[in-house]
N, C-alpha and C. Protein backbone atom coordinates (compact mmCIF):
# COMPACT_ATOMS: atom_id res chain seq x y z
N UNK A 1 -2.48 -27.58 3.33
CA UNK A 1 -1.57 -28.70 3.30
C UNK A 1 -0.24 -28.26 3.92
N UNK A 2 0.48 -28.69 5.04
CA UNK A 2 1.63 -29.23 5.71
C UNK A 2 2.81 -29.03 4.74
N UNK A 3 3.83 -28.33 4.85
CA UNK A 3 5.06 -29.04 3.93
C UNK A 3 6.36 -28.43 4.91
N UNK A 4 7.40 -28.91 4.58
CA UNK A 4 8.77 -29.09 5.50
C UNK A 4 9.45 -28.02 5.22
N UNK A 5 9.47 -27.04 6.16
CA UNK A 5 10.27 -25.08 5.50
C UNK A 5 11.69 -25.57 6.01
N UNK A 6 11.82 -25.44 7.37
CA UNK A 6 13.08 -26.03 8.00
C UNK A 6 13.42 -27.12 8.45
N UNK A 7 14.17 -27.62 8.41
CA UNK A 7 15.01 -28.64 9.16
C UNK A 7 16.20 -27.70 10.55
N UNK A 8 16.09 -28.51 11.82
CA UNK A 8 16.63 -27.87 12.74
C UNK A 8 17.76 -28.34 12.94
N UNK A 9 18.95 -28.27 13.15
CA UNK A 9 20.01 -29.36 13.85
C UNK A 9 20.63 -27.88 14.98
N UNK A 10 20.83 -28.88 16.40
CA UNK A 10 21.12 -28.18 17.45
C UNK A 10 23.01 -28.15 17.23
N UNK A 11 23.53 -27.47 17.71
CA UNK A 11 25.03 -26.69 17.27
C UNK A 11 25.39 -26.47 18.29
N UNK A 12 27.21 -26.07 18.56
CA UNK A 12 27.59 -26.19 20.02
C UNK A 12 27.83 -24.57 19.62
N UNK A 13 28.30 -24.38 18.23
CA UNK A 13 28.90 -23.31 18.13
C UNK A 13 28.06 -22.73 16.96
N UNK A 14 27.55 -21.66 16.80
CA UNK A 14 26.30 -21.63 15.62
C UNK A 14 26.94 -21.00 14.31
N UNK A 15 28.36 -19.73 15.22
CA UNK A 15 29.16 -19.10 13.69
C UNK A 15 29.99 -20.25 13.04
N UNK A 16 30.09 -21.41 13.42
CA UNK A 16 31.22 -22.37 13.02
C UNK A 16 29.84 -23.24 12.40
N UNK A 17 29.46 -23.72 12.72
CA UNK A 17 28.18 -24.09 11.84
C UNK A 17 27.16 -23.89 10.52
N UNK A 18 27.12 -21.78 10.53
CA UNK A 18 27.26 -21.49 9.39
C UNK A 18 28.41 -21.21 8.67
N UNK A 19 29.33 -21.48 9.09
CA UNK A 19 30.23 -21.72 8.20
C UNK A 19 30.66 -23.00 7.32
N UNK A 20 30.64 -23.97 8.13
CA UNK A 20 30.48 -25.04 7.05
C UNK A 20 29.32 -25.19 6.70
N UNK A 21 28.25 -25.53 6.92
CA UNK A 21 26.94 -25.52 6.29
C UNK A 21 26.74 -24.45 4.99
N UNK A 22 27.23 -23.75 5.00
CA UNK A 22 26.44 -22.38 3.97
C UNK A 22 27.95 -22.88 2.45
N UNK A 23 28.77 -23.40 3.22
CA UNK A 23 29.95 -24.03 2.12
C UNK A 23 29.40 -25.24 1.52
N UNK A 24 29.11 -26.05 2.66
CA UNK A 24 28.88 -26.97 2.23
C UNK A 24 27.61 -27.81 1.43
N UNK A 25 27.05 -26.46 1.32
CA UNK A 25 25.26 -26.59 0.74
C UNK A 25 24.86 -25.93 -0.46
N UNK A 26 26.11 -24.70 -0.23
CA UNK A 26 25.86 -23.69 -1.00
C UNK A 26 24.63 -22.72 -0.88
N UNK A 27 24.73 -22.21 0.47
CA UNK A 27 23.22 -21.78 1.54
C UNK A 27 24.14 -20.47 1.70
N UNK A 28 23.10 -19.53 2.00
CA UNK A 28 23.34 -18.34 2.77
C UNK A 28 22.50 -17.92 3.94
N UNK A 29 22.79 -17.11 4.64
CA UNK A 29 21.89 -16.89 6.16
C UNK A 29 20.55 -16.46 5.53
N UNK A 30 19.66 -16.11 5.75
CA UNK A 30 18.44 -15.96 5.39
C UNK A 30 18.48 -14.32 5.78
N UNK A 31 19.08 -13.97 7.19
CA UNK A 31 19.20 -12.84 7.85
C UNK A 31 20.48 -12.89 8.58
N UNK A 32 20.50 -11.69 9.12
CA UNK A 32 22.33 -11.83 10.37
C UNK A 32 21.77 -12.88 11.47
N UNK A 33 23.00 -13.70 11.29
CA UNK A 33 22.82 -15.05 12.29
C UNK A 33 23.02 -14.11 14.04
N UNK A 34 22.60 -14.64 14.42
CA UNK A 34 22.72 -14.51 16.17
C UNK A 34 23.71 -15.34 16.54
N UNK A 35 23.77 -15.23 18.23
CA UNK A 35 24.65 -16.19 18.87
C UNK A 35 24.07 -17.20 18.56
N UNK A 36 22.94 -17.50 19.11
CA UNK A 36 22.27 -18.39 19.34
C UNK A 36 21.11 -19.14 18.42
N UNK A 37 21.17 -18.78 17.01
CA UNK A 37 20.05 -18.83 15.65
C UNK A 37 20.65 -18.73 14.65
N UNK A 38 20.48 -19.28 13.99
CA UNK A 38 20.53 -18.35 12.46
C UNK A 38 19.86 -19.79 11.40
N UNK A 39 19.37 -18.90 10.49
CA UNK A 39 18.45 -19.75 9.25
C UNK A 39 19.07 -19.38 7.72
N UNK A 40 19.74 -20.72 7.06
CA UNK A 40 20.18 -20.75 5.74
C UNK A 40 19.17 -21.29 5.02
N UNK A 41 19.35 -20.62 3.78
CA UNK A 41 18.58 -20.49 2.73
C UNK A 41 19.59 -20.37 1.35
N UNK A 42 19.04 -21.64 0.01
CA UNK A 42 19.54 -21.81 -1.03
C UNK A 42 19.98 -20.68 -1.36
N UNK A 43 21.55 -20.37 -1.90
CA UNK A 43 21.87 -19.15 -2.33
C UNK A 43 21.31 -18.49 -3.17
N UNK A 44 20.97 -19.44 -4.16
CA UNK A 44 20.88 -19.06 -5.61
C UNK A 44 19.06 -18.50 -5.38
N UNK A 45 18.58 -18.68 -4.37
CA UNK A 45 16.97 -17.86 -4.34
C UNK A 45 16.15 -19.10 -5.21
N UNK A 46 16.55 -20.39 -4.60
CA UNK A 46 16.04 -21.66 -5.56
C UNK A 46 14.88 -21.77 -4.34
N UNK A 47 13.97 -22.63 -4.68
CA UNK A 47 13.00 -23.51 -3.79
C UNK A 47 13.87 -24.30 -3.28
N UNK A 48 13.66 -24.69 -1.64
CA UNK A 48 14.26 -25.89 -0.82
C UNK A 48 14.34 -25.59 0.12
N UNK A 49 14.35 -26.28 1.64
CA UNK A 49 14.37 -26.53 2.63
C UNK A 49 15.32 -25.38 3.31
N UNK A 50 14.46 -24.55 4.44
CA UNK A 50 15.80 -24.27 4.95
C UNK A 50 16.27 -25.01 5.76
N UNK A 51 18.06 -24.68 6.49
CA UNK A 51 18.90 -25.69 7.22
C UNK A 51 18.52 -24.35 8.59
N UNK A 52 18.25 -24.26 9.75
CA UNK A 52 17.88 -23.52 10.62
C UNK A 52 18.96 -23.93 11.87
N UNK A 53 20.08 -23.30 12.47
CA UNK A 53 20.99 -23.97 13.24
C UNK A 53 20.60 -23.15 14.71
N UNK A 54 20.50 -23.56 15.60
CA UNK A 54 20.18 -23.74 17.13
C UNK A 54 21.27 -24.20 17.98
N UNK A 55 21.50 -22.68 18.79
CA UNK A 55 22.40 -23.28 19.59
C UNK A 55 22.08 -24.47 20.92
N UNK A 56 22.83 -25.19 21.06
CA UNK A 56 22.55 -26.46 22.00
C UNK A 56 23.27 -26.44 23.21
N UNK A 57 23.08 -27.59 24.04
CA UNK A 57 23.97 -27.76 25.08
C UNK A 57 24.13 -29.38 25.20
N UNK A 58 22.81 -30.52 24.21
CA UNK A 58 22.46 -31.12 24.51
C UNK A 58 23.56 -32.11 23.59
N UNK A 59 23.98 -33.13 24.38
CA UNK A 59 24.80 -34.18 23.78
C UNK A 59 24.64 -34.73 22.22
N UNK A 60 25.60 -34.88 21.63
CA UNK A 60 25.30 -35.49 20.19
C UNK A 60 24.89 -37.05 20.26
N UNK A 61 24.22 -37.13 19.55
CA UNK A 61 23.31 -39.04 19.56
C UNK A 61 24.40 -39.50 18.65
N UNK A 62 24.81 -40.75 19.40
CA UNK A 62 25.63 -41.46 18.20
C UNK A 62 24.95 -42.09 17.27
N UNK A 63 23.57 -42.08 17.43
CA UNK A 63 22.71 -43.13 16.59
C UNK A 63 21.67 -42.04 16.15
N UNK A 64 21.69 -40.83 15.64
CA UNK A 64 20.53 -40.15 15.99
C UNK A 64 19.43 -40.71 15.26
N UNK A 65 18.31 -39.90 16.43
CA UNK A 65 16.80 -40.03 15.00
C UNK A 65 16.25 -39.82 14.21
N UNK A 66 17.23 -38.40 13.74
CA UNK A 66 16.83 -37.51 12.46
C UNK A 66 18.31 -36.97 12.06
N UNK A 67 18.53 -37.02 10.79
CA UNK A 67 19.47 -36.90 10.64
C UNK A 67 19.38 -36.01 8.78
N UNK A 68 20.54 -35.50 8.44
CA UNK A 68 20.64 -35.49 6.95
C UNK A 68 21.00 -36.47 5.85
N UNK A 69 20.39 -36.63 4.86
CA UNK A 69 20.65 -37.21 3.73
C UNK A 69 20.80 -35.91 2.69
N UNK A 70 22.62 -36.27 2.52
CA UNK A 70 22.70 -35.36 0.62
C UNK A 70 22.97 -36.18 -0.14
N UNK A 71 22.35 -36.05 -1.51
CA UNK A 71 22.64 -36.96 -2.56
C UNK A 71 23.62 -36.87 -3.60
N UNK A 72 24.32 -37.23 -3.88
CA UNK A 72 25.23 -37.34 -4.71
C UNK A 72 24.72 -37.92 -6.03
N UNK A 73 24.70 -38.07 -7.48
CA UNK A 73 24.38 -38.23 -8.48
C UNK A 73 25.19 -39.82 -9.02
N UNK A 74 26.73 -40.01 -8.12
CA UNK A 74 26.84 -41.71 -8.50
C UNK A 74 28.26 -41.56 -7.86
N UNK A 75 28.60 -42.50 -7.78
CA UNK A 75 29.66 -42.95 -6.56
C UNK A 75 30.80 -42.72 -6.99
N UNK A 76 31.36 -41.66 -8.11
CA UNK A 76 32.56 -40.94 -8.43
C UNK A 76 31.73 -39.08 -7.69
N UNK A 77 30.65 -39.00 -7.69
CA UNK A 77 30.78 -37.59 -7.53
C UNK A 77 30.38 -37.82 -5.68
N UNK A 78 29.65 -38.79 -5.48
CA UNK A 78 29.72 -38.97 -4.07
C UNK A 78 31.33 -39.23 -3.24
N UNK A 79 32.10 -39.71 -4.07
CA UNK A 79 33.60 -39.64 -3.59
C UNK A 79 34.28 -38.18 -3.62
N UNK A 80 33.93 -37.37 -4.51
CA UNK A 80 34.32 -35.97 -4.50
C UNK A 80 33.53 -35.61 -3.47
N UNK A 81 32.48 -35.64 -3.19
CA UNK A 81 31.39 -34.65 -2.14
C UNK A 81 31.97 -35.04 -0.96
N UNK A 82 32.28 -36.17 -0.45
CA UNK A 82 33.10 -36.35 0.85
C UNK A 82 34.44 -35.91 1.40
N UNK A 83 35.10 -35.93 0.58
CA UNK A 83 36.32 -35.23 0.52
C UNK A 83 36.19 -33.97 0.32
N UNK A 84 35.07 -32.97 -0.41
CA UNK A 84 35.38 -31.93 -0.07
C UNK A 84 34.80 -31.51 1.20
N UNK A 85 33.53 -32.07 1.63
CA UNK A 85 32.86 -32.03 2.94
C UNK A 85 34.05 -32.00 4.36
N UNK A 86 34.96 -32.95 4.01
CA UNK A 86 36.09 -33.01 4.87
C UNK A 86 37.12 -32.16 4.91
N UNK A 87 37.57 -31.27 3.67
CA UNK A 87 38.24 -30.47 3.46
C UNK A 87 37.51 -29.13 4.08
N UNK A 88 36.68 -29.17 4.15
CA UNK A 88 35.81 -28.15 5.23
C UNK A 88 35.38 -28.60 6.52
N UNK A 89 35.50 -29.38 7.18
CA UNK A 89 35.83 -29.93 8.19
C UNK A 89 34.91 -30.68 9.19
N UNK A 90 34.21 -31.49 7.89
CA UNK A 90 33.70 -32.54 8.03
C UNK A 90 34.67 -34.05 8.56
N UNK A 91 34.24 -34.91 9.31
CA UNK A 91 34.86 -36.10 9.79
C UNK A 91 34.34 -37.17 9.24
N UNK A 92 34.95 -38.22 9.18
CA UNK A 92 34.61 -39.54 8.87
C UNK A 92 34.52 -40.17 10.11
N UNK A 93 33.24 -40.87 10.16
CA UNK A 93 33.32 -41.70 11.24
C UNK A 93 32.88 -43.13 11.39
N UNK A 94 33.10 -43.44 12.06
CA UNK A 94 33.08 -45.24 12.29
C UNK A 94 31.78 -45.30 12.48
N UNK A 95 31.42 -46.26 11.66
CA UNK A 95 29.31 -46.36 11.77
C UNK A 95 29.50 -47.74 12.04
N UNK A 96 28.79 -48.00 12.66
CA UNK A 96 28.42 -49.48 13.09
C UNK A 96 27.34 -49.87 12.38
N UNK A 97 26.44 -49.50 11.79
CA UNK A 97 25.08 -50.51 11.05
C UNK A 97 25.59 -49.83 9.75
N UNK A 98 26.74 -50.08 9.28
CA UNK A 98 26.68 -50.07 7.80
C UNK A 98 26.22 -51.57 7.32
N UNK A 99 24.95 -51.84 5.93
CA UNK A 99 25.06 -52.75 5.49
C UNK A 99 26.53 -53.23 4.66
N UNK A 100 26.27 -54.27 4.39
CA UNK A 100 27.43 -54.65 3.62
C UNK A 100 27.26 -54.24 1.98
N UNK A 101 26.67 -53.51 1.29
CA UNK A 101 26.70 -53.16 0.11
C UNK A 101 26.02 -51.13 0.05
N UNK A 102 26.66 -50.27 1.54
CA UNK A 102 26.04 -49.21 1.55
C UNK A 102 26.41 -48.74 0.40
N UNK A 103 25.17 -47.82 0.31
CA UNK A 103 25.36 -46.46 -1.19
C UNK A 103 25.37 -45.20 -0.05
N UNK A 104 26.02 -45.45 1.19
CA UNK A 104 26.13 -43.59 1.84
C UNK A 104 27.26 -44.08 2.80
N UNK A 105 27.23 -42.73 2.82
CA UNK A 105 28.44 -42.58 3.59
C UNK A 105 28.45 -42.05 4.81
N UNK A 106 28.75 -42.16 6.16
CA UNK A 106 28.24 -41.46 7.08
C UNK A 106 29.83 -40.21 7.78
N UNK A 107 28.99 -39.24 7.78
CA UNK A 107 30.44 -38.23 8.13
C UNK A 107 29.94 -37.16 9.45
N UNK A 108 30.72 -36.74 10.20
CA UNK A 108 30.05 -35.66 11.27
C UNK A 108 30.01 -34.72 10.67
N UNK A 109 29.34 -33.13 10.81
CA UNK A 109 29.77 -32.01 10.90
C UNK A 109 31.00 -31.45 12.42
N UNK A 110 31.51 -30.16 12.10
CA UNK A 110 32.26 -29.89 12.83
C UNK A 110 31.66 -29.71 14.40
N UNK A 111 30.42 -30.25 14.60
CA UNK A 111 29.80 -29.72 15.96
C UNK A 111 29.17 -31.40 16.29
N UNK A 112 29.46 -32.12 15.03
CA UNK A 112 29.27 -34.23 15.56
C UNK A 112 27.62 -34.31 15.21
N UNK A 113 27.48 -33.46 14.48
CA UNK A 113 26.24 -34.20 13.97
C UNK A 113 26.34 -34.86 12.53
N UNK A 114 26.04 -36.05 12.96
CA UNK A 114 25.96 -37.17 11.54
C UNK A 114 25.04 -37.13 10.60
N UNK A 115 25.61 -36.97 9.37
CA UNK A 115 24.95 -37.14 7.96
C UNK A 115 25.26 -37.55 7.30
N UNK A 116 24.64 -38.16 6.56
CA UNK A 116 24.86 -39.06 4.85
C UNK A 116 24.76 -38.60 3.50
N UNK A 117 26.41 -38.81 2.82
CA UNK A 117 26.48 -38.75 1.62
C UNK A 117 25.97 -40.13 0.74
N UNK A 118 24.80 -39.91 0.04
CA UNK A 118 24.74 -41.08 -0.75
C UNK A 118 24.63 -41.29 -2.24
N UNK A 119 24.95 -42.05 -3.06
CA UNK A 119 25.32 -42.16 -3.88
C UNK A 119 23.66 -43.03 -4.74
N UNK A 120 23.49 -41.96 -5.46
CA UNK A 120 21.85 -42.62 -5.77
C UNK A 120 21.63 -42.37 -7.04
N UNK A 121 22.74 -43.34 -7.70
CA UNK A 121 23.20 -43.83 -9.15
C UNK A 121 22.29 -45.09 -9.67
N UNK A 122 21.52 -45.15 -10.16
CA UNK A 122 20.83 -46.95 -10.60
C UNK A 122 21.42 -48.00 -9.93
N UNK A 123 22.76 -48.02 -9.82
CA UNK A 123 23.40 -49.12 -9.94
C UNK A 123 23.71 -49.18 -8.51
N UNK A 124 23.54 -47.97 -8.26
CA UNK A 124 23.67 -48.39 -6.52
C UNK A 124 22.64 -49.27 -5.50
């Protein structure tokens, strides 16, 4: 049976990448990152996905087709997770297909790849 080890996202800059990523996940390199590679892995030696960063050349999708979802536990701790995401130097950015009642939030990383904080409280 098939199951999901890494997730890839392509990077302009890969040491600036693990740097917010491994903050912002609470991930560590798996091994010494390269110029051009490097693979994070849950600090704590938990089960989960690794985040695998690749250096790129290739334009950021404003709409991409794969993207991250982190979850937040309800829309006071999803308001903390964005702000600190940004305090590490995450962006807010202008989304165009927000519904009118979203539970996420859409933010860049420091290299413009878009992901969602969402808030996945009942009530959301």
């Amino acid at each position: 049976m098939l199951r999901i080890g890494s997730l890839v996202l392509g990077v302009e800059d890969v040491e600036r990448a693990v740097a917010f990523w491994t903050q912002a996940l609470n991930y560590v390199p798996r091994e010494e990152p390269e110029k051009t590679w490097a693979v994070l892995v849950p600090a704590d030696g938990a089960a989960g996905t690794q985040l695998a960063l690749m250096r790129s050349d290739v334009p950021v999708q404003p709409h991409p087709r794969v993207h991250l979802d982190l979850y937040a536990g309800d829309a006071r701790d999803q308001a903390a997770e964005v702000e600190r995401l940004v305090a590490l130097g995450a962006r807010s950015t202008d989304w165009d297909l927000y519904p009118q009642d979203a539970d996420f939030v859409v933010l860049e990383d420091p290299d413009g790849n878009r992901f969602c904080v969402i808030d996945t409280s009942p009530e959301s």
